[in-house]
C-alpha atoms as a PDB file:
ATOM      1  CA  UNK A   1     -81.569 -67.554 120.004  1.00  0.00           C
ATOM      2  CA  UNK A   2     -79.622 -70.477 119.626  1.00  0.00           C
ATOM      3  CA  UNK A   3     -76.775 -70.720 117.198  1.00  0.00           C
ATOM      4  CA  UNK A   4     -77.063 -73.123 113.988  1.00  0.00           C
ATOM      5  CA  UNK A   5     -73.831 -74.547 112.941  1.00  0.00           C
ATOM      6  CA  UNK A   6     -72.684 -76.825 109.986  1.00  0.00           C
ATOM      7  CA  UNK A   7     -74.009 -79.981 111.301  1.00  0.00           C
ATOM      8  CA  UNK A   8     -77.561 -78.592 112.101  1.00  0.00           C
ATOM      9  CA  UNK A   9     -76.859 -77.317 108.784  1.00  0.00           C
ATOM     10  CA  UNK A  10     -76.334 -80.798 107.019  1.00  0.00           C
ATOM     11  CA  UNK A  11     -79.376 -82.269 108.773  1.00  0.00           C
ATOM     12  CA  UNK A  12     -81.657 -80.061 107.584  1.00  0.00           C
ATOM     13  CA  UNK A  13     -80.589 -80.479 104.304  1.00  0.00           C
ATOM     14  CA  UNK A  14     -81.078 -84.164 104.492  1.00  0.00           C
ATOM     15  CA  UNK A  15     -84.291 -83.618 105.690  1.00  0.00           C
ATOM     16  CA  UNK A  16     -85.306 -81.296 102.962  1.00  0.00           C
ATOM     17  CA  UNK A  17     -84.103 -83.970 100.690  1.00  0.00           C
ATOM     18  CA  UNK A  18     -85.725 -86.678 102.369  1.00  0.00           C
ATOM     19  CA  UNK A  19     -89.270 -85.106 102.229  1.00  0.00           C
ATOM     20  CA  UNK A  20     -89.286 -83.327  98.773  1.00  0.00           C
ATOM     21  CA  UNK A  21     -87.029 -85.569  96.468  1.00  0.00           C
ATOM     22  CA  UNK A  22     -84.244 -84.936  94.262  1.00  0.00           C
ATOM     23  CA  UNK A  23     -86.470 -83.667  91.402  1.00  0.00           C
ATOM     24  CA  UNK A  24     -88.431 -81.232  93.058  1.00  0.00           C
ATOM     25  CA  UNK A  25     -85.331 -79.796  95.054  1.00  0.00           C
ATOM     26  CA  UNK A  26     -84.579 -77.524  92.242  1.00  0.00           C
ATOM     27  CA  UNK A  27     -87.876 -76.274  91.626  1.00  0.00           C
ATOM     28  CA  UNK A  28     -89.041 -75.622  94.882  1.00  0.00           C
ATOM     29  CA  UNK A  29     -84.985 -73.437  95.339  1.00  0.00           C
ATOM     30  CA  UNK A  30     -86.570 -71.555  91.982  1.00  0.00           C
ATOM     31  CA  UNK A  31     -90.039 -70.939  93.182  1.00  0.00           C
ATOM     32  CA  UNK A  32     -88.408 -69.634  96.430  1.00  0.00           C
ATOM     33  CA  UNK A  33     -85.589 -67.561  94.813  1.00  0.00           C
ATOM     34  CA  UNK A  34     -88.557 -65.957  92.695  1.00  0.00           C
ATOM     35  CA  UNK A  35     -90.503 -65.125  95.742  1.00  0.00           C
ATOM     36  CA  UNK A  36     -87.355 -63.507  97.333  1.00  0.00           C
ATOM     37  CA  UNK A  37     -87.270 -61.213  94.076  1.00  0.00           C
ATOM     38  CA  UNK A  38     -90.723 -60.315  93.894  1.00  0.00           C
ATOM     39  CA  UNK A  39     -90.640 -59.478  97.331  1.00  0.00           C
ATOM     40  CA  UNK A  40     -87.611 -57.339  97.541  1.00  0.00           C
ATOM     41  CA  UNK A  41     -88.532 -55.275  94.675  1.00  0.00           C
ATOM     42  CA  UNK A  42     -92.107 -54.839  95.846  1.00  0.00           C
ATOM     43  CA  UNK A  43     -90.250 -53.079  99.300  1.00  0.00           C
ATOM     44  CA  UNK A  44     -87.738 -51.287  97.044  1.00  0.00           C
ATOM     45  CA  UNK A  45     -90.312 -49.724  94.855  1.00  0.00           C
ATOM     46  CA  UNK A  46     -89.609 -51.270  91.421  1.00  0.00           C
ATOM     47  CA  UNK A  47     -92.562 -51.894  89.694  1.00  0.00           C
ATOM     48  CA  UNK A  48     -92.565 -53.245  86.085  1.00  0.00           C
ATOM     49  CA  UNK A  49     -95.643 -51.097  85.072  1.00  0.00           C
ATOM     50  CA  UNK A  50     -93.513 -48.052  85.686  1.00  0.00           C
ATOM     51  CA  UNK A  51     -92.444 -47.999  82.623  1.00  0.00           C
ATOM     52  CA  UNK A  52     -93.738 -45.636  79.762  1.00  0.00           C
ATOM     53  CA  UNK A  53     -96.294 -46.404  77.640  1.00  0.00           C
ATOM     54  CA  UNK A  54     -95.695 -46.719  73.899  1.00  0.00           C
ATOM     55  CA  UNK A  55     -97.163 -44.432  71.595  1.00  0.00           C
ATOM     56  CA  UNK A  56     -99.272 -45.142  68.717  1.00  0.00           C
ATOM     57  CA  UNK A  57     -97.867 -45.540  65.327  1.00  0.00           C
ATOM     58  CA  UNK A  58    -100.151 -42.553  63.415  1.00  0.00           C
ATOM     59  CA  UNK A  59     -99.993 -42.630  59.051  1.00  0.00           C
ATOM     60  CA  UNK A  60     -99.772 -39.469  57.473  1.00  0.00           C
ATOM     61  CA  UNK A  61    -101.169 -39.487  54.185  1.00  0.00           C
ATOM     62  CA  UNK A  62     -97.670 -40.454  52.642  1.00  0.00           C
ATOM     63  CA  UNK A  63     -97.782 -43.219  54.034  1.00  0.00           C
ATOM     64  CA  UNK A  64    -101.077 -44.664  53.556  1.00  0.00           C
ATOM     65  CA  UNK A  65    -101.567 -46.358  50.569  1.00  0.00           C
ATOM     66  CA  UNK A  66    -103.786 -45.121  47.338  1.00  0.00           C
ATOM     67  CA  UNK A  67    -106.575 -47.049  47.251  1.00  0.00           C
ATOM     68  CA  UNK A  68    -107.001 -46.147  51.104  1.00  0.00           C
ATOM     69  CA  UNK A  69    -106.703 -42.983  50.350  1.00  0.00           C
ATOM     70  CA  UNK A  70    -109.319 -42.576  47.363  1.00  0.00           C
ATOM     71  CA  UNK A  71    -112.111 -44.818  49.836  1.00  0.00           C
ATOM     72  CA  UNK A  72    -110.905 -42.351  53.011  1.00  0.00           C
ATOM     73  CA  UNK A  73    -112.141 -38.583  52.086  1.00  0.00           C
END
């Protein structure tokens, strides 16, 4: 495998800027960067649905208000 060094370096750069633009340089660094993430948590095992579930807010009779109360028997 041959090696890449800083001028190989700088030329792709240029090229990358060349074909995509100044404006979309940024976004496409993002949308890569955000792949990257996604990717290296899906092989680490984080998941964002591992997280507990919330449970439901239940009214005791306290709580609920009186004219709930007379209509709920």
């Amino acid at each position: 495998m041959p090696n890449v060094g800083p001028w190989e370096i700088i030329l792709l750069l240029l090229l990358a800027l060349l074909l995509f633009g100044a404006k979309r340089l940024p976004e496409i660094g993002r949308s890569m960067g955000r792949g990257l993430r996604e990717f290296k948590d899906s092989v680490g095992g984080k998941d964002d649905h591992d997280e507990p579930a919330e449970l439901p807010v239940t009214t005791t009779p306290a709580e609920t208000p009186a004219r709930e109360r007379d209509t709920v028997s």
